[in-house]
C-alpha atoms as a PDB file:
ATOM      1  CA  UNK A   1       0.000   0.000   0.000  1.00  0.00           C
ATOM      2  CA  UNK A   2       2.588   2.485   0.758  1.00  0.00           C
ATOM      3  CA  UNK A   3       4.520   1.985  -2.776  1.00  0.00           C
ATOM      4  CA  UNK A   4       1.339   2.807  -4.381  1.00  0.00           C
ATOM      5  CA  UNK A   5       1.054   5.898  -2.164  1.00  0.00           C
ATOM      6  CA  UNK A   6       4.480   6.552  -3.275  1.00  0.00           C
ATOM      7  CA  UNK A   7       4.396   6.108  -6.679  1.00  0.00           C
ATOM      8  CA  UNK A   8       0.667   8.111  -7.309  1.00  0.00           C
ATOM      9  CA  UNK A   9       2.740  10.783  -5.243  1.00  0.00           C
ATOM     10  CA  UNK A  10       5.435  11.240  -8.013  1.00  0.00           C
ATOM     11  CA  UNK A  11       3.007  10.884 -10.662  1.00  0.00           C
ATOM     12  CA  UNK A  12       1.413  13.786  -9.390  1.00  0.00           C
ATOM     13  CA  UNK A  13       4.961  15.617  -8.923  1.00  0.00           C
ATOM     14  CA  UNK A  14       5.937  14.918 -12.449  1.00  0.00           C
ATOM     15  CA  UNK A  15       2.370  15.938 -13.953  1.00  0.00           C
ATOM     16  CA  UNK A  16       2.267  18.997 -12.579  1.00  0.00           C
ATOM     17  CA  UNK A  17       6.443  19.364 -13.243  1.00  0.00           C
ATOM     18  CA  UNK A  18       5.093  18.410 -17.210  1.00  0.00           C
ATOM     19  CA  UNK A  19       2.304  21.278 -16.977  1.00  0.00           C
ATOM     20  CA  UNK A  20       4.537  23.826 -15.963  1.00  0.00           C
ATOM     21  CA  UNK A  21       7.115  23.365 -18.546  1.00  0.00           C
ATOM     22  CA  UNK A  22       3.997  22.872 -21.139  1.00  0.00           C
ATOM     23  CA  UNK A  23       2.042  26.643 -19.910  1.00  0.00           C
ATOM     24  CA  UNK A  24       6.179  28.059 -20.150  1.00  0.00           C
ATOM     25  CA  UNK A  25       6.329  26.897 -23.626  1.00  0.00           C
ATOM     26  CA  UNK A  26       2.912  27.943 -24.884  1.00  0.00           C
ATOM     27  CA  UNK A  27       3.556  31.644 -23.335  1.00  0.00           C
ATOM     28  CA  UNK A  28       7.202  31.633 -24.743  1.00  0.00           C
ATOM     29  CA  UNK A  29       5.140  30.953 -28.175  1.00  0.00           C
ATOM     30  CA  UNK A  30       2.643  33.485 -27.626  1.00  0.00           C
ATOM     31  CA  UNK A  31       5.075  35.680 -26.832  1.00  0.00           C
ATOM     32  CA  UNK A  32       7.132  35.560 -29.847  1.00  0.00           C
ATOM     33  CA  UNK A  33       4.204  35.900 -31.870  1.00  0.00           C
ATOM     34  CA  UNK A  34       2.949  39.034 -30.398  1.00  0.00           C
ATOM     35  CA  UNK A  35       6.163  40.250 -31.260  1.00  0.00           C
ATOM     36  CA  UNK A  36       6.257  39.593 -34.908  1.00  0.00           C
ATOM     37  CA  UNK A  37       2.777  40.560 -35.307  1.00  0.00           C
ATOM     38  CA  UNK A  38       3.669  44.086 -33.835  1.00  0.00           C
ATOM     39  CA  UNK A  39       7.274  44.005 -35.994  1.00  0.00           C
ATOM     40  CA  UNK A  40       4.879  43.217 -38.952  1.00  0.00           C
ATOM     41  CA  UNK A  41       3.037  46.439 -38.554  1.00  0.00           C
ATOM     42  CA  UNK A  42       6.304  48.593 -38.966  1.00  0.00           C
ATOM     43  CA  UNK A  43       9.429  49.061 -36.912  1.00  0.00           C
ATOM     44  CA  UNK A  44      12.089  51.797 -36.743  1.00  0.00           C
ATOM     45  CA  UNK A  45      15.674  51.668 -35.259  1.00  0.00           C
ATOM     46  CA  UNK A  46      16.962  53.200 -32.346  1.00  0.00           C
ATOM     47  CA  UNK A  47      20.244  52.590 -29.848  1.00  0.00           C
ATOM     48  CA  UNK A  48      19.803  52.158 -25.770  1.00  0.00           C
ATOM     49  CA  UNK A  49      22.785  51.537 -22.941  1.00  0.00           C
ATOM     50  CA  UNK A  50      23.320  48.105 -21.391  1.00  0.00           C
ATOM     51  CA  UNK A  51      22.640  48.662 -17.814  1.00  0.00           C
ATOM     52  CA  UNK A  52      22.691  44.628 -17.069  1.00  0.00           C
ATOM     53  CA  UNK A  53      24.260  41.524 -18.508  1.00  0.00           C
ATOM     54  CA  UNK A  54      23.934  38.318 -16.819  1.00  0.00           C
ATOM     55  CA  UNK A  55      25.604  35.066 -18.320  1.00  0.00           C
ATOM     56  CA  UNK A  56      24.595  32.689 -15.471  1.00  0.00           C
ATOM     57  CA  UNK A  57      22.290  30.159 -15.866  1.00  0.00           C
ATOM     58  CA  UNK A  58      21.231  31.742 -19.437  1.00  0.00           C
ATOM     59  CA  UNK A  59      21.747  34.635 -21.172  1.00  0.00           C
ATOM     60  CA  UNK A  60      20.264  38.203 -20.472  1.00  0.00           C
ATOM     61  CA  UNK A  61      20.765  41.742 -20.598  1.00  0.00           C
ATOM     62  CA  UNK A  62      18.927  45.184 -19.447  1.00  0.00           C
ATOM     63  CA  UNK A  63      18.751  47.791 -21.493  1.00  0.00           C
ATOM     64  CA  UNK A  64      17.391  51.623 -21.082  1.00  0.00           C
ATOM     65  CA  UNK A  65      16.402  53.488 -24.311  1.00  0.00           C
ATOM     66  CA  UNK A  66      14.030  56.407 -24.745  1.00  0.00           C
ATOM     67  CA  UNK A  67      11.296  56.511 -28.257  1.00  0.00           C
ATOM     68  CA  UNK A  68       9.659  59.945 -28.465  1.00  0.00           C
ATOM     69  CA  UNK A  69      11.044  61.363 -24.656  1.00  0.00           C
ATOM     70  CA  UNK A  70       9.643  58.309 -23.172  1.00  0.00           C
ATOM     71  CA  UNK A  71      12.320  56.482 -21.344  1.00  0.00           C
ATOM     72  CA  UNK A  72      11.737  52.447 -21.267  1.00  0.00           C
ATOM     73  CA  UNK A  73      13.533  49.559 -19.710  1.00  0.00           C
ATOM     74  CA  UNK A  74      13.540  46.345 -21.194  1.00  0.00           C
ATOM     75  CA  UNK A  75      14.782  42.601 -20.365  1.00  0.00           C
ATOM     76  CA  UNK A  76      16.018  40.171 -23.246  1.00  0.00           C
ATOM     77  CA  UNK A  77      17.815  37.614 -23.876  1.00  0.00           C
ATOM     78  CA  UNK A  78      20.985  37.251 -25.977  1.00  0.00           C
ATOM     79  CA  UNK A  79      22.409  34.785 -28.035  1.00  0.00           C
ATOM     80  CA  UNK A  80      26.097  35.653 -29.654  1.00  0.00           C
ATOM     81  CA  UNK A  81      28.254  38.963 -28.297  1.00  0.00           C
ATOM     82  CA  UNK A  82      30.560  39.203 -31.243  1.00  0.00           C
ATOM     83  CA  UNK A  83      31.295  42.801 -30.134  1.00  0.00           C
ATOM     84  CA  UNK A  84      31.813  41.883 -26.429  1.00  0.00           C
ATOM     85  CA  UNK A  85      29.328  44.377 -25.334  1.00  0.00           C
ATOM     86  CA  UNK A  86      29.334  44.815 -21.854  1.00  0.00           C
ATOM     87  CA  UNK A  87      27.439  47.168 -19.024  1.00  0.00           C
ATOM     88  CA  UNK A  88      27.326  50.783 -19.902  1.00  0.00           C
ATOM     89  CA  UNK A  89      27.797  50.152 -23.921  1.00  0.00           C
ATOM     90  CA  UNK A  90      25.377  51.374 -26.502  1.00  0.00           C
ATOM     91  CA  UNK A  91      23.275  48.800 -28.179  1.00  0.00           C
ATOM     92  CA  UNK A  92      21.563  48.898 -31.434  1.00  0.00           C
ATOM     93  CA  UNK A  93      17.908  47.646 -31.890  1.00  0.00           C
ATOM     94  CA  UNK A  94      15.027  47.449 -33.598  1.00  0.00           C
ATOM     95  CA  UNK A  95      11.474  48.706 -32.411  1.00  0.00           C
ATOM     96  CA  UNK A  96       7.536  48.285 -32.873  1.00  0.00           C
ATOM     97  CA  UNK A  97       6.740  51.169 -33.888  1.00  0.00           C
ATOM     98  CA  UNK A  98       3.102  50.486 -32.676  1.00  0.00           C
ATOM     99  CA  UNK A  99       4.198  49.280 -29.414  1.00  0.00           C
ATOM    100  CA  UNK A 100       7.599  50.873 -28.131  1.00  0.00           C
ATOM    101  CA  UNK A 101       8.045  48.461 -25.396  1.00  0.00           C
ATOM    102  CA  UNK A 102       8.971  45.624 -27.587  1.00  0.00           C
ATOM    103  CA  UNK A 103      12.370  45.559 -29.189  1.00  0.00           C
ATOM    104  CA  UNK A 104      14.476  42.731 -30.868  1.00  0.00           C
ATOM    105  CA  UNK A 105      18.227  43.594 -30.291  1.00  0.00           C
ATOM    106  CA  UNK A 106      21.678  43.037 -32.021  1.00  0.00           C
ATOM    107  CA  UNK A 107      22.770  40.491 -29.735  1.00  0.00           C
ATOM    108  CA  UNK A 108      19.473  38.346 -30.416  1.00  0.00           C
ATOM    109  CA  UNK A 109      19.756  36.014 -34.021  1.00  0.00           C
ATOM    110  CA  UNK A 110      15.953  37.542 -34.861  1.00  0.00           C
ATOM    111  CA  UNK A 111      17.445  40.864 -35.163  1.00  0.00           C
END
């Protein structure tokens, strides 16, 4: 009897562990297809400062721009650094012009 308890305990660990990666991957999705749709509509180009690069467990950076006097702050990942762009270094990206909070930058492949 306890086995069974034990083992309809980890099948309930690993379903919901299987769900969670499952509702990550269908946002990541929905994500990335909000942003094409807006990049779709038109897109301009525009340079911000890295004011945060993390390598650790993954690849991210923050960056601080300003469209129009507006200043925004945005989180993305990176994938190559062929310019070894580091904290304080001006960054060139790529913006919806319908939505200025989403941005594709030069250290992603999409750009």
């Amino acid at each position: 009897m306890e086995k069974l308890k034990l083992a309809f305990t980890w099948l309930i660990i690993l379903g919901v562990m299987a769900l969670g990666f499952y509702w990550v991957s269908k946002n990541a999705e929905k994500r990335k297809y909000e942003e094409t749709k807006a990049m779709s509509h038109g897109y301009g180009y525009s340079k911000g400062i890295i004011s945060e690069k993390h390598s650790y467990k993954g690849h991210s950076i923050r960056v601080k721009y300003q469209i129009g006097g507006i200043e925004y702050v945005c989180i993305r990942g990176w994938d190559s650094n062929p310019l070894d762009l580091g904290v304080g270094d001006s960054i060139s990206f790529r913006y919806a012009t319908g939505n200025h909070k989403i941005i594709i930058t030069e250290m992603e492949n999409d750009y």
